[in-house]
N, C-alpha and C. Protein backbone atom coordinates (compact mmCIF):
# COMPACT_ATOMS: atom_id res chain seq x y z
N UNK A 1 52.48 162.83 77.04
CA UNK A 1 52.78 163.56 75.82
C UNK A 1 52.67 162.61 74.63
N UNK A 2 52.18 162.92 73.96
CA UNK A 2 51.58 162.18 72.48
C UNK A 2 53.17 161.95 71.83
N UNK A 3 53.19 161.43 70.51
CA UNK A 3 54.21 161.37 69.90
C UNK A 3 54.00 162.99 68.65
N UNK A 4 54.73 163.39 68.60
CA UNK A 4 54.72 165.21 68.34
C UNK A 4 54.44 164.85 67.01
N UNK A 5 53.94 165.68 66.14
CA UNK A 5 54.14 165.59 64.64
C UNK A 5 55.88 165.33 64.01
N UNK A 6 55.67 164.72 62.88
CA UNK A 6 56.68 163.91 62.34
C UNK A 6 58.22 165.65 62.84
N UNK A 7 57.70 166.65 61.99
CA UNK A 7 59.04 167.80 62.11
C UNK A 7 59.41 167.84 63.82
N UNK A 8 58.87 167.78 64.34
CA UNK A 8 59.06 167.66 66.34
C UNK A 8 59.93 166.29 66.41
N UNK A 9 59.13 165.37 65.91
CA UNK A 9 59.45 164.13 66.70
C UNK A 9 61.26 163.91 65.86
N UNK A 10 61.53 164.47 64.61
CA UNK A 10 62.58 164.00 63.89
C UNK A 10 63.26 164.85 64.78
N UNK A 11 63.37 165.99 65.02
CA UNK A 11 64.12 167.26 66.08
C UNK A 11 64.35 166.41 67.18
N UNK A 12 63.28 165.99 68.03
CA UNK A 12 64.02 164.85 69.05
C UNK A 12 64.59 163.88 68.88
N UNK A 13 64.56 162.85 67.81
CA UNK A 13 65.32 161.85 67.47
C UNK A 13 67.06 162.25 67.36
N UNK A 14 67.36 163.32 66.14
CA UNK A 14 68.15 163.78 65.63
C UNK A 14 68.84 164.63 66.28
N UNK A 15 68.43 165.05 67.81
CA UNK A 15 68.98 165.65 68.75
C UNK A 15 69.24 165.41 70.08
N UNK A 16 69.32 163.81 69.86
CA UNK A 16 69.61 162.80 70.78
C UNK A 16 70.99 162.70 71.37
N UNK A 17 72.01 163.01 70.98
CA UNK A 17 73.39 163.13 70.79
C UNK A 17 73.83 164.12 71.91
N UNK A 18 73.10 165.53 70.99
CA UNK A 18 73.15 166.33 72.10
C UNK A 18 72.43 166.69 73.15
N UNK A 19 71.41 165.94 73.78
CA UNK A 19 70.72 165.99 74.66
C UNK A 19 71.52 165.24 75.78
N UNK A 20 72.44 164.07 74.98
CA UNK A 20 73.13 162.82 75.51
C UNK A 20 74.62 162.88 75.40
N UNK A 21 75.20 163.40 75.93
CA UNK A 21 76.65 163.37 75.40
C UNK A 21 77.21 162.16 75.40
N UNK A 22 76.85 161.19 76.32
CA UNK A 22 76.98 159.76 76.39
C UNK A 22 77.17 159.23 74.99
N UNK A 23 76.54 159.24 74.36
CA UNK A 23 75.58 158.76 72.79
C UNK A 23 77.22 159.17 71.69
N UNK A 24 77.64 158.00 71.31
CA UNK A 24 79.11 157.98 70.32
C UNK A 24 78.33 158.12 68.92
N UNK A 25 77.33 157.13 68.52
CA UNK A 25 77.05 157.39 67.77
C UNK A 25 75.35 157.40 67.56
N UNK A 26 74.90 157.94 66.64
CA UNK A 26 73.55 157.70 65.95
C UNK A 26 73.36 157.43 65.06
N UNK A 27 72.46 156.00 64.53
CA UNK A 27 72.15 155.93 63.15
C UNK A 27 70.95 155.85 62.69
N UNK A 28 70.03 156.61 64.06
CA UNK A 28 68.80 156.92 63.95
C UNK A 28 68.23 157.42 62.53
N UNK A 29 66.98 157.00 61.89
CA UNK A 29 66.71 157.66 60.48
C UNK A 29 64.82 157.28 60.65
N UNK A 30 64.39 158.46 60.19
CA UNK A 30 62.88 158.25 60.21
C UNK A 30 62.51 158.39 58.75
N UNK A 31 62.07 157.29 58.25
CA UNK A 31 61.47 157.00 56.58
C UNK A 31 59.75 157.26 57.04
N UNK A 32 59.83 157.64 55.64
CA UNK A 32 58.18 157.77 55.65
C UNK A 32 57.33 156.79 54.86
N UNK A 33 56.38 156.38 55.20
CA UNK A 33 55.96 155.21 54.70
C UNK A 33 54.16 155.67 54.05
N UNK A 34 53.96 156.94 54.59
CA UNK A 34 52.74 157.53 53.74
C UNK A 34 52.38 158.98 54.03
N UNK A 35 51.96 159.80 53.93
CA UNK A 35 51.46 160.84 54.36
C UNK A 35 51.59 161.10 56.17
N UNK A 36 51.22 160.67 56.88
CA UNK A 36 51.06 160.63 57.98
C UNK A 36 51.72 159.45 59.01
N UNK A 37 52.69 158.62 58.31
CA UNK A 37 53.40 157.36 59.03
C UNK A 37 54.45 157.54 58.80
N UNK A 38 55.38 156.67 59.29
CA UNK A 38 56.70 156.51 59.09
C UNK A 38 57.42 155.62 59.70
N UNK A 39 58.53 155.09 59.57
CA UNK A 39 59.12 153.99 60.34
C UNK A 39 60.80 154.25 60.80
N UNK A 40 60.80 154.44 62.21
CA UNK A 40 62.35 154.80 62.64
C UNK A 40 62.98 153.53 62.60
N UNK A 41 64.26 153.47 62.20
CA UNK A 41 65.27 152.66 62.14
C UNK A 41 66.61 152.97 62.38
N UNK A 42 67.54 151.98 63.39
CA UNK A 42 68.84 152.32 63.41
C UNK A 42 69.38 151.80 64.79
N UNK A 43 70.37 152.30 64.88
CA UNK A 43 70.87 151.98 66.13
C UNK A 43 71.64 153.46 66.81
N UNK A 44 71.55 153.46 68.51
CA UNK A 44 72.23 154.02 69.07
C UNK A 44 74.04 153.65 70.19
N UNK A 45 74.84 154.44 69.85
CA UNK A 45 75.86 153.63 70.54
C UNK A 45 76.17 154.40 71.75
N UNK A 46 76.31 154.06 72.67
CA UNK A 46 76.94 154.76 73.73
C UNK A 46 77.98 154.58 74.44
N UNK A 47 78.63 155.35 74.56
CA UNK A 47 80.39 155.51 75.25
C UNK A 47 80.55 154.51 75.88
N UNK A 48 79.24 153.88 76.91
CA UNK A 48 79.81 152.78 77.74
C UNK A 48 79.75 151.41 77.00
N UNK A 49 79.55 151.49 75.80
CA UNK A 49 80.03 150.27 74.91
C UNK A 49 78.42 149.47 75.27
N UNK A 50 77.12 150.33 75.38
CA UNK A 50 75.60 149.27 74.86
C UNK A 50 75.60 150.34 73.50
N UNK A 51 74.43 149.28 72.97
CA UNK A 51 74.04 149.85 71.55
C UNK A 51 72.45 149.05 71.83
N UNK A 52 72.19 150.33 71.19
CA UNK A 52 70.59 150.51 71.14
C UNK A 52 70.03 150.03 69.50
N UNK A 53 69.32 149.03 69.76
CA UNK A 53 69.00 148.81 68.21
C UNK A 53 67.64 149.09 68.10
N UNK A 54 66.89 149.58 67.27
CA UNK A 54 65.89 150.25 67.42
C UNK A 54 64.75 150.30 66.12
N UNK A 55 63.40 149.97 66.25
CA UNK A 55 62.61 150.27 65.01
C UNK A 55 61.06 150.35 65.69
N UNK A 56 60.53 151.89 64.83
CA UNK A 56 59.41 152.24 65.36
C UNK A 56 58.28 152.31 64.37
N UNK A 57 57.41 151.73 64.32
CA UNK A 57 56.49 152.13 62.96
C UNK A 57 55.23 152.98 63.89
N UNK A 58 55.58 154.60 63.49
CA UNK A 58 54.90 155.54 64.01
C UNK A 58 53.63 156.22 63.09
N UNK A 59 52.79 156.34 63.55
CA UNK A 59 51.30 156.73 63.34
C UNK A 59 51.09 158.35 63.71
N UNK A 60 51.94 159.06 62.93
CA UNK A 60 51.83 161.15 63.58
C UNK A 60 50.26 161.48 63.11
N UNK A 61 49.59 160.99 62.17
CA UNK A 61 47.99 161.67 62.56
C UNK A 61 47.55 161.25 63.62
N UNK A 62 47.98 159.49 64.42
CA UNK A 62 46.95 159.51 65.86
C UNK A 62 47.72 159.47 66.56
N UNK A 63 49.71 160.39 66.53
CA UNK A 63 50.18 160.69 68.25
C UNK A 63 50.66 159.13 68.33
N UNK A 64 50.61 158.25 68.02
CA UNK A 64 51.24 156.70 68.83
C UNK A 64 52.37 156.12 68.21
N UNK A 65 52.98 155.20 68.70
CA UNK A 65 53.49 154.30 67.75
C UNK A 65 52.99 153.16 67.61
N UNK A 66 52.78 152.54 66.65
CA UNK A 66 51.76 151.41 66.12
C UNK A 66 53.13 150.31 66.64
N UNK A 67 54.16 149.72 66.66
CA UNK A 67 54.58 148.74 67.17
C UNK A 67 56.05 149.50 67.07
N UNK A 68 56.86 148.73 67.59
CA UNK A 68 58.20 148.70 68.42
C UNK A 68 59.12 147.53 69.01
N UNK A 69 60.23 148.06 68.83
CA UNK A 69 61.19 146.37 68.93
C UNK A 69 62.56 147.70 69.23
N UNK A 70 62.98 147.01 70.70
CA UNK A 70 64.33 147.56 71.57
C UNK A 70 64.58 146.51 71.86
N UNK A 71 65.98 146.45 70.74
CA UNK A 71 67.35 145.45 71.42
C UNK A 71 68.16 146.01 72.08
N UNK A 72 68.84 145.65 73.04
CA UNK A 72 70.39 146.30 73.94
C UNK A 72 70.94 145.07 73.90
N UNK A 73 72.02 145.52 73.14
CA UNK A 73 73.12 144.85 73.13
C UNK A 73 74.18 145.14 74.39
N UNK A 74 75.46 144.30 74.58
CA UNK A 74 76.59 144.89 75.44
C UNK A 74 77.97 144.25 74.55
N UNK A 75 78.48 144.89 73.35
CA UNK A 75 79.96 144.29 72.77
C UNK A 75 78.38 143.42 71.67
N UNK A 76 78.69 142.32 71.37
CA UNK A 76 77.94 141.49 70.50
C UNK A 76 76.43 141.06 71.23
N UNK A 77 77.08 140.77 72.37
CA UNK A 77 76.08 139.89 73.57
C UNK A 77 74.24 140.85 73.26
N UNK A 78 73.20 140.16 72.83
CA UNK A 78 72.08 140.32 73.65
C UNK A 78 71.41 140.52 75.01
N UNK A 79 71.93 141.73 75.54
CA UNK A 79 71.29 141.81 77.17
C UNK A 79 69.68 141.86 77.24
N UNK A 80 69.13 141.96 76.38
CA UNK A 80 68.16 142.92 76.68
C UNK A 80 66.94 143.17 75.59
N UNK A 81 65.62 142.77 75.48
CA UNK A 81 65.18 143.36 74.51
C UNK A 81 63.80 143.74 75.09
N UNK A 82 63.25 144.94 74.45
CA UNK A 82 61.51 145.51 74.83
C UNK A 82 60.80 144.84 73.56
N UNK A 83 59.15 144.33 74.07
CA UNK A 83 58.29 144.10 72.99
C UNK A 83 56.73 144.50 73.75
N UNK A 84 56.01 144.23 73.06
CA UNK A 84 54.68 144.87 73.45
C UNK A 84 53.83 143.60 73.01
N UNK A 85 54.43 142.31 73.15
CA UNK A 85 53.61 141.33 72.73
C UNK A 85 52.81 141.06 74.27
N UNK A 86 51.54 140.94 74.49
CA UNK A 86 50.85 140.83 75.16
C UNK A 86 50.88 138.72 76.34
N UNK A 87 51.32 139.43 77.57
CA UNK A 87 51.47 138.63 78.16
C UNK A 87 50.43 138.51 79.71
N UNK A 88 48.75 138.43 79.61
CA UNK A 88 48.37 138.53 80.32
C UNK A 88 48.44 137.51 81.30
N UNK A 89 48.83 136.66 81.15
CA UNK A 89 48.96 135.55 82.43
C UNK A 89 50.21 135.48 83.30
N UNK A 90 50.92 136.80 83.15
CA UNK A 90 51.95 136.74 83.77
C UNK A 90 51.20 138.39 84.88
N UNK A 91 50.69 138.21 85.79
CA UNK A 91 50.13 138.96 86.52
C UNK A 91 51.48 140.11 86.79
N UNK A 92 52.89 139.86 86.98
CA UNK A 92 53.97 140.81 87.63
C UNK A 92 54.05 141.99 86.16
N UNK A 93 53.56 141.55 85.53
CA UNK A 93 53.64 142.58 83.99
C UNK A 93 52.49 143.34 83.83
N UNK A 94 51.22 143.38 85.05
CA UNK A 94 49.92 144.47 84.71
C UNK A 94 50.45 145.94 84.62
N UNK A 95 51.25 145.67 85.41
CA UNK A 95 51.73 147.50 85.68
C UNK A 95 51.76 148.61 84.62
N UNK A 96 52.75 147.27 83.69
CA UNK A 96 53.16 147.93 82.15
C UNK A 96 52.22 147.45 80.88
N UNK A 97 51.30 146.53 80.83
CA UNK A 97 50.96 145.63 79.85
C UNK A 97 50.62 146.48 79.14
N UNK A 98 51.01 145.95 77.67
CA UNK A 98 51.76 145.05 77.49
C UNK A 98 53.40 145.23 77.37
N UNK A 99 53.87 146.29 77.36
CA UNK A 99 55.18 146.22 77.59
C UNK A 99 55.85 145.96 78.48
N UNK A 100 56.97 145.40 78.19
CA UNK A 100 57.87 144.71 79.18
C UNK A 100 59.34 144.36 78.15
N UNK A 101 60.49 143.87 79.26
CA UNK A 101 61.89 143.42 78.53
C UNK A 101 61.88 142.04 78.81
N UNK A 102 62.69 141.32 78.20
CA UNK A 102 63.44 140.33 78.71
C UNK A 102 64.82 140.44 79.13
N UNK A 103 65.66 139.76 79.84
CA UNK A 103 66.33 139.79 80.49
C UNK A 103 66.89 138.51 80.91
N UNK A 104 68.50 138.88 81.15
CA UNK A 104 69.43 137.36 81.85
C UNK A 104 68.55 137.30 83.13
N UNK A 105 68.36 136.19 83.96
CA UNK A 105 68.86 134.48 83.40
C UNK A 105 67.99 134.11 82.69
N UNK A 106 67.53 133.32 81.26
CA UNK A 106 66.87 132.76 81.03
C UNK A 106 65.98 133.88 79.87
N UNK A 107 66.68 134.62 79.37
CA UNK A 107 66.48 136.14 78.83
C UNK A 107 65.15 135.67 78.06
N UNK A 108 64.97 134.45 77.27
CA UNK A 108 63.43 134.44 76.22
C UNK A 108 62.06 134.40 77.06
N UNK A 109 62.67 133.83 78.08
CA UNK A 109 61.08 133.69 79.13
C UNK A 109 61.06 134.53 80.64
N UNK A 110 62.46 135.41 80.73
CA UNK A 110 62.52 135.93 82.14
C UNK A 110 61.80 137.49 81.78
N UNK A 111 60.85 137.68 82.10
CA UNK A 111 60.09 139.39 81.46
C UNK A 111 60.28 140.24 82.72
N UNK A 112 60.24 141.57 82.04
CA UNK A 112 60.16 142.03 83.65
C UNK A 112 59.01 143.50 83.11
N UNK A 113 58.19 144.17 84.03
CA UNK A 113 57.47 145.12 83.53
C UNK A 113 58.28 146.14 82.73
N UNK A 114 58.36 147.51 82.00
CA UNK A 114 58.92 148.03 81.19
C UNK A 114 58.35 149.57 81.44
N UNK A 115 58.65 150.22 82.61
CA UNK A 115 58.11 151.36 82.88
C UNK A 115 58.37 152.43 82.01
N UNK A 116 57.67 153.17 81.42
CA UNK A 116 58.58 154.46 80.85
C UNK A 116 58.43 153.91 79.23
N UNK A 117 57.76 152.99 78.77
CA UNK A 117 57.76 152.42 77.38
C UNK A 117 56.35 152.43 77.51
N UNK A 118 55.63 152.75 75.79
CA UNK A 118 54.57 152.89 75.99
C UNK A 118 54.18 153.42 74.50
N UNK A 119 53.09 152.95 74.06
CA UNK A 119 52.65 153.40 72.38
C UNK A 119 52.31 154.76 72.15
N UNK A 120 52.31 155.51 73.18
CA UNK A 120 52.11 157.20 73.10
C UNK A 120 52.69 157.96 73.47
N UNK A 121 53.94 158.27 73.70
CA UNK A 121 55.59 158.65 73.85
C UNK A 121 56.43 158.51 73.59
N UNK A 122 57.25 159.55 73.10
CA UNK A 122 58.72 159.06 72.92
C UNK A 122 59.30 158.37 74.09
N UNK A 123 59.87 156.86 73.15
CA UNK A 123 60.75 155.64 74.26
C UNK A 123 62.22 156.66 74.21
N UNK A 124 62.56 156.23 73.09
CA UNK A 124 64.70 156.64 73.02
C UNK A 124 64.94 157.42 74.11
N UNK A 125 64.37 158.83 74.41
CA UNK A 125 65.05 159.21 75.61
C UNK A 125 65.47 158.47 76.85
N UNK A 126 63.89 158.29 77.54
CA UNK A 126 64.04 157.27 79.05
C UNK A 126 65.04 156.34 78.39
N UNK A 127 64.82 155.42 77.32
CA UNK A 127 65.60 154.12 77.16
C UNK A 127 67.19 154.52 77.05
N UNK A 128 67.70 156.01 76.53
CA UNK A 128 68.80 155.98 76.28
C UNK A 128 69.11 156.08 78.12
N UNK A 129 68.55 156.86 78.75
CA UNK A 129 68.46 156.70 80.24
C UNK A 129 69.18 155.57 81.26
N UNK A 130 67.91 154.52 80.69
CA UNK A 130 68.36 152.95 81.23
C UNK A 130 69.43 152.83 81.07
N UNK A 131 70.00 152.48 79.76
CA UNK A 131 71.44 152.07 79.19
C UNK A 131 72.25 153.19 79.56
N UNK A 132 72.38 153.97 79.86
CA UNK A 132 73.31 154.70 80.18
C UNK A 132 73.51 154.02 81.69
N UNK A 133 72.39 153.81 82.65
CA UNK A 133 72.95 152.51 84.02
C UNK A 133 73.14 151.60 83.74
N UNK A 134 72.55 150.92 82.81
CA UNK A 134 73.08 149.52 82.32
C UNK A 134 74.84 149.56 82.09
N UNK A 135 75.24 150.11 81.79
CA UNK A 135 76.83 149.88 81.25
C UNK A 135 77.50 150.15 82.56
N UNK A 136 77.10 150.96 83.25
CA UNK A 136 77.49 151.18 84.83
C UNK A 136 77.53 149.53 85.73
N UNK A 137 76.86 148.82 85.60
CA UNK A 137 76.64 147.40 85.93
C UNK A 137 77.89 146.61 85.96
């Protein structure tokens, strides 16, 4: 599924809450940056105490998001972050390339593939997903 035109895709953002009862708060917000772009910003909190920090610079005439940055926090702590910086010499990351997280031990260089993330779909759902097991941990 493409990324929906901007009125769709704000309806799913903005109806994250209740899709999620988990979800305490949202400070999800989609700015527009031209005719056909825009850039999500904010954070998500969830009951089990992660917070989703979040920014998307989305492309609704070609369906994608042009880049992306997922922090998970746990309390202050950094557990967790998604990037799409391209890591071909790490062969265990073809699955997803280029997306992938980092992760404890060794969180700047430990990557792991990033299924379910991807420049032509909405992430927040699956990701609110993850973190909702993550706090289970």
């Amino acid at each position: 599924m493409p990324i929906p035109e901007r009125p769709e895709y704000e309806k799913l953002i903005y109806d994250l809450p209740n899709q999620f009862p988990e979800i305490a708060v949202s400070t999800l917000r989609i700015y527009s940056t031209s005719a056909f772009t825009g850039t999500l910003e904010g954070a998500v909190i969830l009951k089990n105490g992660i917070r989703i920090q979040a920014v998307e610079v989305l492309d609704f005439g070609s369906g994608i998001i042009r880049k992306y940055s997922y922090t998970i926090y746990q309390g202050e702590k950094k557990i967790r972050w998604y990037d799409p910086q391209p890591h071909p010499e790490n062969a265990e990351l073809a699955a997803t390339f280029p997306h992938h997280y980092h992760e404890e031990p060794g969180i700047k260089l430990n990557r792991r593939p990033a299924p379910g993330i991807t420049f032509d779909a909405p992430n927040l759902p699956g990701l609110v997903e993850v973190c909702l097991r993550l706090g289970g941990e």
